[in-house]
PDB file of N, CA and C in Angstrom:
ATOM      1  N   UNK A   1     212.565 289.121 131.365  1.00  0.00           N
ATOM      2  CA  UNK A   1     212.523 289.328 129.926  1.00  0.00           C
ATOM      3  C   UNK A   1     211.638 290.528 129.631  1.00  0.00           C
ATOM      4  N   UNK A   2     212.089 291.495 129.224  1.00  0.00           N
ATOM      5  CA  UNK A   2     211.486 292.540 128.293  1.00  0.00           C
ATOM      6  C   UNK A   2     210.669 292.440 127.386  1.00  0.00           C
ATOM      7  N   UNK A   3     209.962 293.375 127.074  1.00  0.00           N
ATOM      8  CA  UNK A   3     208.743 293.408 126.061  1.00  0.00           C
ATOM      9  C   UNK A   3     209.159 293.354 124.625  1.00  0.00           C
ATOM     10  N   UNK A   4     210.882 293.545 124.420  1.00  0.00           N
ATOM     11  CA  UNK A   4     211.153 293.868 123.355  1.00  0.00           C
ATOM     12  C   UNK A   4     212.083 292.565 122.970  1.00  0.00           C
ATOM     13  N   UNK A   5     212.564 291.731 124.091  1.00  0.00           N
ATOM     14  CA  UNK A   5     212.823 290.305 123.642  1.00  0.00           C
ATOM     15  C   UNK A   5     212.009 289.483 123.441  1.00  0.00           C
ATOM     16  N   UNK A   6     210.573 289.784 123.757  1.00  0.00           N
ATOM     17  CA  UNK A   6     210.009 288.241 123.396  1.00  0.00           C
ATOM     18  C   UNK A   6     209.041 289.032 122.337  1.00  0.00           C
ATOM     19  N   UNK A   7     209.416 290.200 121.761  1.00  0.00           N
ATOM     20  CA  UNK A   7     208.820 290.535 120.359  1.00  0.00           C
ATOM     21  C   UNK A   7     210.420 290.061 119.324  1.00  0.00           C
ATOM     22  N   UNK A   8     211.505 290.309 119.956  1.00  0.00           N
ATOM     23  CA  UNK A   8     212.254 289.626 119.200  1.00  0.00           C
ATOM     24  C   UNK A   8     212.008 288.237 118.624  1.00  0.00           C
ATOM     25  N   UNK A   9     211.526 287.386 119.677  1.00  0.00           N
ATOM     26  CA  UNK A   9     212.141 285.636 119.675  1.00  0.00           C
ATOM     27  C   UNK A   9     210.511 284.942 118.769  1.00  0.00           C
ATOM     28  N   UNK A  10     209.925 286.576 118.579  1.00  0.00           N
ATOM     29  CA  UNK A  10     208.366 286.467 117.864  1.00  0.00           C
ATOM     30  C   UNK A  10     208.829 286.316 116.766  1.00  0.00           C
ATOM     31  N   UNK A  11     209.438 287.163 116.178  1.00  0.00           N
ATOM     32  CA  UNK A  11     210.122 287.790 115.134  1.00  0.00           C
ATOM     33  C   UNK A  11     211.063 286.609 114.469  1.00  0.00           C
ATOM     34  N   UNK A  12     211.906 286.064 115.510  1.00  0.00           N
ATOM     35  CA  UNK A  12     212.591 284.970 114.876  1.00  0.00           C
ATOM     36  C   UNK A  12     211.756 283.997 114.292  1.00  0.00           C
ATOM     37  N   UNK A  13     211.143 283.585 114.876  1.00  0.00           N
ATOM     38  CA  UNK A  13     209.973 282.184 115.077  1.00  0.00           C
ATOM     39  C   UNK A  13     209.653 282.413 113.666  1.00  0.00           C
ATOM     40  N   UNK A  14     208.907 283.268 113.607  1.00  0.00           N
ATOM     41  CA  UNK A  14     208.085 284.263 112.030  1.00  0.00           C
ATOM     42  C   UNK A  14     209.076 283.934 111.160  1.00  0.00           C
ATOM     43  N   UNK A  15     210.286 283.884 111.087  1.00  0.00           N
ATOM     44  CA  UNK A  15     211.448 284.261 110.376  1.00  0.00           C
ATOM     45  C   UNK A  15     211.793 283.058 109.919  1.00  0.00           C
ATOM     46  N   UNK A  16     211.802 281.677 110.888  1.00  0.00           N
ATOM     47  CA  UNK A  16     212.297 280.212 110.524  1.00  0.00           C
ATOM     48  C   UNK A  16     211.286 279.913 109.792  1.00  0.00           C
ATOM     49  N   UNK A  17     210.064 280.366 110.481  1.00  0.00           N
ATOM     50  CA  UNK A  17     208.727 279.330 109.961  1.00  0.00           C
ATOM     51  C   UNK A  17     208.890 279.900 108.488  1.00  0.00           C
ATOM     52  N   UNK A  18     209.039 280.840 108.103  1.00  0.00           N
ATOM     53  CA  UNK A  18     208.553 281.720 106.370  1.00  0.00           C
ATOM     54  C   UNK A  18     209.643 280.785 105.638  1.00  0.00           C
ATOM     55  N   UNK A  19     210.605 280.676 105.962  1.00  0.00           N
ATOM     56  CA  UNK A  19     212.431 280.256 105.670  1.00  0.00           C
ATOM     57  C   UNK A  19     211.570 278.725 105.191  1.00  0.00           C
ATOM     58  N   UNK A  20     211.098 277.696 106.262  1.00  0.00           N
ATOM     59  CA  UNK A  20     211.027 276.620 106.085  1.00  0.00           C
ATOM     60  C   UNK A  20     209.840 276.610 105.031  1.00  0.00           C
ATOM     61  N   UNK A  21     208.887 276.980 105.151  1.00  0.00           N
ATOM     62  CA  UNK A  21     208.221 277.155 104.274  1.00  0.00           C
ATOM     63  C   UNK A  21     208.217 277.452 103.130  1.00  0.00           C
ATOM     64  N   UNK A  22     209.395 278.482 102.635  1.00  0.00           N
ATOM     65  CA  UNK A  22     209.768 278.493 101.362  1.00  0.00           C
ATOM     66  C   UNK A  22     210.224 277.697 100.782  1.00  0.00           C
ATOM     67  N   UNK A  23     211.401 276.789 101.589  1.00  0.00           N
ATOM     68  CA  UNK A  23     212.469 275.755 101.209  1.00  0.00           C
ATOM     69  C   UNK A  23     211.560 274.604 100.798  1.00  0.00           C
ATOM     70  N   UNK A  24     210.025 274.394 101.867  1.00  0.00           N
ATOM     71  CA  UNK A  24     209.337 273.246 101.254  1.00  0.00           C
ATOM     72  C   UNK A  24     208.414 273.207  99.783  1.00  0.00           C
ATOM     73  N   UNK A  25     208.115 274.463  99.422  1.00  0.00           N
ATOM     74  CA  UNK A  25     207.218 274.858  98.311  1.00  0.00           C
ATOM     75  C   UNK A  25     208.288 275.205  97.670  1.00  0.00           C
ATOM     76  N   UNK A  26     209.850 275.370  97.727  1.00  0.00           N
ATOM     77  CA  UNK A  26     210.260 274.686  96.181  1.00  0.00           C
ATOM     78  C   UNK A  26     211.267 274.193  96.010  1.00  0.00           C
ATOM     79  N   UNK A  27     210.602 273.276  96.821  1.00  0.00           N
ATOM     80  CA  UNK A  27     211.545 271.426  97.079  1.00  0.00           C
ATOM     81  C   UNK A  27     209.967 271.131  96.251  1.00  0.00           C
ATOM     82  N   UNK A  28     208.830 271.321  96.673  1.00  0.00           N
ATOM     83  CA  UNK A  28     207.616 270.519  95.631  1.00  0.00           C
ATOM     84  C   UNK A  28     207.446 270.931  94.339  1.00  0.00           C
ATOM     85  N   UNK A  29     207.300 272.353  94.355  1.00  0.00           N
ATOM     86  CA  UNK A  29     207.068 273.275  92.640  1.00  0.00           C
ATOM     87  C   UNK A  29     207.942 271.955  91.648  1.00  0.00           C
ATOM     88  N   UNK A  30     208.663 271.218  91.407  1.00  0.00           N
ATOM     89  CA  UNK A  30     208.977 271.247  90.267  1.00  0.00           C
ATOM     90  C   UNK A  30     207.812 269.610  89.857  1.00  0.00           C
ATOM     91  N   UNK A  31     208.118 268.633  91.052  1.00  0.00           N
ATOM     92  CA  UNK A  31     207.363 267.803  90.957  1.00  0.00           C
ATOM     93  C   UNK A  31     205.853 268.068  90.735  1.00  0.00           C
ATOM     94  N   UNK A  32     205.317 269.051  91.379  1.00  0.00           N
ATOM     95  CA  UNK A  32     203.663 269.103  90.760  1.00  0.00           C
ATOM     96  C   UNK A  32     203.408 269.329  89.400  1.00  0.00           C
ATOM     97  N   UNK A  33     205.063 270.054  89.100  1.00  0.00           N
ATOM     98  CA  UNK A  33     204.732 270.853  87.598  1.00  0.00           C
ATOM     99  C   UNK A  33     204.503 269.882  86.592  1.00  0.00           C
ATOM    100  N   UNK A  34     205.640 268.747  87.055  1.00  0.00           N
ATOM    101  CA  UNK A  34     205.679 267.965  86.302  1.00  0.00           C
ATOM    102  C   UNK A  34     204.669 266.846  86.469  1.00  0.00           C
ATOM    103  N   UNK A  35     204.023 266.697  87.423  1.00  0.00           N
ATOM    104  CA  UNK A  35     202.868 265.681  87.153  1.00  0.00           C
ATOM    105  C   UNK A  35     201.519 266.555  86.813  1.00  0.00           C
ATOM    106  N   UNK A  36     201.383 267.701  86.733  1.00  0.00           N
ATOM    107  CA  UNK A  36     200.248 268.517  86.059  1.00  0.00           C
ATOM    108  C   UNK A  36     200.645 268.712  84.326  1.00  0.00           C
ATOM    109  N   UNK A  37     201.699 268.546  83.981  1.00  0.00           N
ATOM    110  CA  UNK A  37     202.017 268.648  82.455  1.00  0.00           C
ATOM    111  C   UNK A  37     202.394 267.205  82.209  1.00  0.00           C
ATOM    112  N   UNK A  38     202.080 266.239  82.924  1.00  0.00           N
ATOM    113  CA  UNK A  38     202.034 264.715  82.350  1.00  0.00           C
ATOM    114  C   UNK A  38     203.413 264.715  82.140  1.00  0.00           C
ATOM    115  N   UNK A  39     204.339 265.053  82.797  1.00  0.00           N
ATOM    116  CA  UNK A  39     205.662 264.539  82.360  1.00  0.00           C
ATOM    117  C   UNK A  39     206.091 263.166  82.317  1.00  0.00           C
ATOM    118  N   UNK A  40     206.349 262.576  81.371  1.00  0.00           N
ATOM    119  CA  UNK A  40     206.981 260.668  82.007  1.00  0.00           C
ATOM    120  C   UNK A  40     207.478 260.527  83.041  1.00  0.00           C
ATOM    121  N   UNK A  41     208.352 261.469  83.916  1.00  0.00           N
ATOM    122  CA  UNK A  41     209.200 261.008  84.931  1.00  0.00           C
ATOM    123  C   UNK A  41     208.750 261.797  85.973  1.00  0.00           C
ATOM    124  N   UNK A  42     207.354 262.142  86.483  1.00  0.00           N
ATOM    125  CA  UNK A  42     207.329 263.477  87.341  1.00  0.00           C
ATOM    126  C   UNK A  42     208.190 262.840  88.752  1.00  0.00           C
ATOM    127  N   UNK A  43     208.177 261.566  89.003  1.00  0.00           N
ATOM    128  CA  UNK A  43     208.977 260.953  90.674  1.00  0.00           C
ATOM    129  C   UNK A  43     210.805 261.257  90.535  1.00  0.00           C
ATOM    130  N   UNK A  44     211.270 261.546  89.016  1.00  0.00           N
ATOM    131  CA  UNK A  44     212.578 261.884  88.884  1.00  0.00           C
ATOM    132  C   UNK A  44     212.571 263.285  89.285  1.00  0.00           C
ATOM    133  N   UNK A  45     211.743 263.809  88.422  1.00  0.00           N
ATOM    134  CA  UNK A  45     211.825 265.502  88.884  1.00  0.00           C
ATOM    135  C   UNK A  45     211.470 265.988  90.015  1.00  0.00           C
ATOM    136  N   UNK A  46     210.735 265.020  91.041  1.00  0.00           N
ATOM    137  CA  UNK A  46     210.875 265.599  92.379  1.00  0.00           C
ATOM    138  C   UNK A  46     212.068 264.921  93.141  1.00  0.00           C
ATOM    139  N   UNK A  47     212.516 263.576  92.986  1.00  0.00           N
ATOM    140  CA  UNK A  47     213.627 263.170  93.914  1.00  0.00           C
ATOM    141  C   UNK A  47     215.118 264.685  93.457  1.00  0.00           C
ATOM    142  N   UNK A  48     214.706 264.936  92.216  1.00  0.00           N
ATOM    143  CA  UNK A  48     215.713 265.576  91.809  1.00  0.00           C
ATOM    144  C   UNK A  48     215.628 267.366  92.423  1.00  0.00           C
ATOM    145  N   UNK A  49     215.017 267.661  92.332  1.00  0.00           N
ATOM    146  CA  UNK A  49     214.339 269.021  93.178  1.00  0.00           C
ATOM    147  C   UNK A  49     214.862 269.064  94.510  1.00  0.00           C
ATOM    148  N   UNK A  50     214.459 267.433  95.603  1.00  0.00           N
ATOM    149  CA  UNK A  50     214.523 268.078  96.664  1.00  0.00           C
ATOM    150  C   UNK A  50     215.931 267.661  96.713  1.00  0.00           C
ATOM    151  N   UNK A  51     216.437 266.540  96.225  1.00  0.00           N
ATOM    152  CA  UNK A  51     218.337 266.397  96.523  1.00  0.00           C
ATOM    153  C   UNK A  51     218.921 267.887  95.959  1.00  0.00           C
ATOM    154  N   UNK A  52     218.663 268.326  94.992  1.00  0.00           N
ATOM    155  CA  UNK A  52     219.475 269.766  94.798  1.00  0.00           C
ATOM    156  C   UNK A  52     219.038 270.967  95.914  1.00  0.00           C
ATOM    157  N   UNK A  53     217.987 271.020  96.016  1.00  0.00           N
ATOM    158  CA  UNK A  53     217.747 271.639  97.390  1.00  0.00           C
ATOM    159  C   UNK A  53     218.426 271.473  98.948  1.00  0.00           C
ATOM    160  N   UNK A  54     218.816 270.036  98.982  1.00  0.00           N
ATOM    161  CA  UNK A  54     219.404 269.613 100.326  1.00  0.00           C
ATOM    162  C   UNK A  54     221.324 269.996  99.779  1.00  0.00           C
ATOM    163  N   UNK A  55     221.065 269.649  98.889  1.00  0.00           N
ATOM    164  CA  UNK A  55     222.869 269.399  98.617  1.00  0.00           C
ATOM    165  C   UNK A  55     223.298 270.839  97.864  1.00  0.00           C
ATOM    166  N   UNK A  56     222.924 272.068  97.427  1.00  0.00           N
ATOM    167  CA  UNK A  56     223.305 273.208  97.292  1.00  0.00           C
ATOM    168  C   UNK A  56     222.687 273.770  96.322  1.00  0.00           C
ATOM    169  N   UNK A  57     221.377 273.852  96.063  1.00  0.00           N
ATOM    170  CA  UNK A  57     220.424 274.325  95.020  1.00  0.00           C
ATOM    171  C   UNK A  57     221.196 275.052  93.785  1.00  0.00           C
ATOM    172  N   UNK A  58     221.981 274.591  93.381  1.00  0.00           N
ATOM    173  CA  UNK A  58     222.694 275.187  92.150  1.00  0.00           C
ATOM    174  C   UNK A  58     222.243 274.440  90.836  1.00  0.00           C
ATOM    175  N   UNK A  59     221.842 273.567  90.713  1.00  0.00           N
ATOM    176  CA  UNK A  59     220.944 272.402  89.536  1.00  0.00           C
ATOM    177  C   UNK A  59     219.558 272.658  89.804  1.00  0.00           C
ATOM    178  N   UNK A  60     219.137 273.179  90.754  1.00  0.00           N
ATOM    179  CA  UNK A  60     217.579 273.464  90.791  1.00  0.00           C
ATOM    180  C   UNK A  60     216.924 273.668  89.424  1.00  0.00           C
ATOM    181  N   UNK A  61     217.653 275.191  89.198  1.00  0.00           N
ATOM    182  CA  UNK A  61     216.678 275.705  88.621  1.00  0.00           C
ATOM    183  C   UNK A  61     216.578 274.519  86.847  1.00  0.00           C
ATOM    184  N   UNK A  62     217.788 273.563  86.731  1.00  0.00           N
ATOM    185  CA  UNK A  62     217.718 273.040  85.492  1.00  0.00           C
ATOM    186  C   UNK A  62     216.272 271.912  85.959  1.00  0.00           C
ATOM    187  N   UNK A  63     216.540 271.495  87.448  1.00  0.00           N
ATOM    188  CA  UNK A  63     215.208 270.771  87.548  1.00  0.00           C
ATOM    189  C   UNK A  63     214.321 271.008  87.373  1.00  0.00           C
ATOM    190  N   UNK A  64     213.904 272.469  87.470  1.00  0.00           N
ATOM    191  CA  UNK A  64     212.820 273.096  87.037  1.00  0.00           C
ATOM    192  C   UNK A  64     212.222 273.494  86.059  1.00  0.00           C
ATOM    193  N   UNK A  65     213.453 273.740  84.688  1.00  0.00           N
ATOM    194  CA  UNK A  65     213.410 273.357  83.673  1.00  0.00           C
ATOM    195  C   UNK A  65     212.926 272.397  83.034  1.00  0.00           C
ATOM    196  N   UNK A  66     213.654 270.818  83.171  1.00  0.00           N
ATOM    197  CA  UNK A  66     212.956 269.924  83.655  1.00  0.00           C
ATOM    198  C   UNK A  66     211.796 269.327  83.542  1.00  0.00           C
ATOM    199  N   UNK A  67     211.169 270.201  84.285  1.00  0.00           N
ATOM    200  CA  UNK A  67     209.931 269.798  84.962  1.00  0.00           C
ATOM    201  C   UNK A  67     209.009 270.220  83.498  1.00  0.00           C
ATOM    202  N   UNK A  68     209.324 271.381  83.076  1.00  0.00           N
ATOM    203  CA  UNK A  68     208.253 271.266  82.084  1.00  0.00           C
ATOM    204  C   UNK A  68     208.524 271.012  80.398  1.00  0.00           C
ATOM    205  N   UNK A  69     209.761 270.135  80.972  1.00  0.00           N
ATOM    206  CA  UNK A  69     210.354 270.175  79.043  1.00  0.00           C
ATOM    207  C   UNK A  69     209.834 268.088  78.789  1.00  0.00           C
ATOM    208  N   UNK A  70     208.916 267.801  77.928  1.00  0.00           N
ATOM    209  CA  UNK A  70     208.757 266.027  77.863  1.00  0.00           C
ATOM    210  C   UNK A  70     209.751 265.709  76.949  1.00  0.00           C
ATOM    211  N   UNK A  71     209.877 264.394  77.476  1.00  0.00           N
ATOM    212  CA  UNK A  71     210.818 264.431  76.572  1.00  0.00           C
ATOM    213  C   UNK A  71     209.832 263.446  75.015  1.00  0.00           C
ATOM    214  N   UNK A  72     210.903 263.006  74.211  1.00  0.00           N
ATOM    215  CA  UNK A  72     210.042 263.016  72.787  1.00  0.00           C
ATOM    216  C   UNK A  72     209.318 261.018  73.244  1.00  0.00           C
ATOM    217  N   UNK A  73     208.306 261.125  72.678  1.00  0.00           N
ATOM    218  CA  UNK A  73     207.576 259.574  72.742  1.00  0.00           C
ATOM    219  C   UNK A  73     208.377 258.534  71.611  1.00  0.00           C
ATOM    220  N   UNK A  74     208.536 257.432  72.122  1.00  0.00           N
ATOM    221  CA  UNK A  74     209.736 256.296  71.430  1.00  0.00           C
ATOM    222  C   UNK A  74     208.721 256.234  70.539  1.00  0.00           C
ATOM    223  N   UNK A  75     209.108 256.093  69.180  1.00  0.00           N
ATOM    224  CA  UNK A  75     208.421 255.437  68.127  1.00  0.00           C
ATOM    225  C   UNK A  75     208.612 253.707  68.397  1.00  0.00           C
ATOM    226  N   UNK A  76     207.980 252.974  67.752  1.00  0.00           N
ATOM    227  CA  UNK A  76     207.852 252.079  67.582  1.00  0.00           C
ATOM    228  C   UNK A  76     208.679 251.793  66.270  1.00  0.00           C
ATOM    229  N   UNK A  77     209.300 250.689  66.094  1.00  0.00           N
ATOM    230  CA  UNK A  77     210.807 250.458  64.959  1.00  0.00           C
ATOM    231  C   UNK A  77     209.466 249.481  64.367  1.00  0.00           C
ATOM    232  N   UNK A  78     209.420 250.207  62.702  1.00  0.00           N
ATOM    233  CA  UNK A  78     208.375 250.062  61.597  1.00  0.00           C
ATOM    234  C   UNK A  78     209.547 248.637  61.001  1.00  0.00           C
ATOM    235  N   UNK A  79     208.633 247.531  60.305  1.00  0.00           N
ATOM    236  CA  UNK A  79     209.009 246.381  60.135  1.00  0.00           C
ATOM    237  C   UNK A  79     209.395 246.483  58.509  1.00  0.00           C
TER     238      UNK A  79
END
């Protein structure tokens, strides 16, 4: 092996690890967002984050949305 394949297989390594690493910080971003802005459902907005992430990140970004929109507090039905 050459000096210039195992700067390659360096290079790859570098390349998965950054890849996986991205995919995990935002599979989390939406869930922290939402339990740092007190959302009611922050455990929806992360199951929902990382299934759109696994299954074709095309709803992501509404999860992320989401994440920082509350929704309105139930009134209580006045007697």
């Amino acid at each position: 092996m050459s000096l210039i394949d195992i700067f390659a297989w360096i290079v790859l390594l570098v390349l998965v690890a950054t890849l996986v690493a991205v995919f995990v910080a935002l599979g989390m971003m939406p869930g922290r967002i939402a339990r740092k802005r007190g959302h009611p459902w922050p455990e929806a907005v992360t199951v929902g984050s990382w299934a759109t992430l696994v299954f074709g990140f095309v709803f992501w970004p509404l999860v992320l949305i989401w994440a920082y929109v509350d929704a309105p507090e139930r009134r209580e039905p006045s007697p």
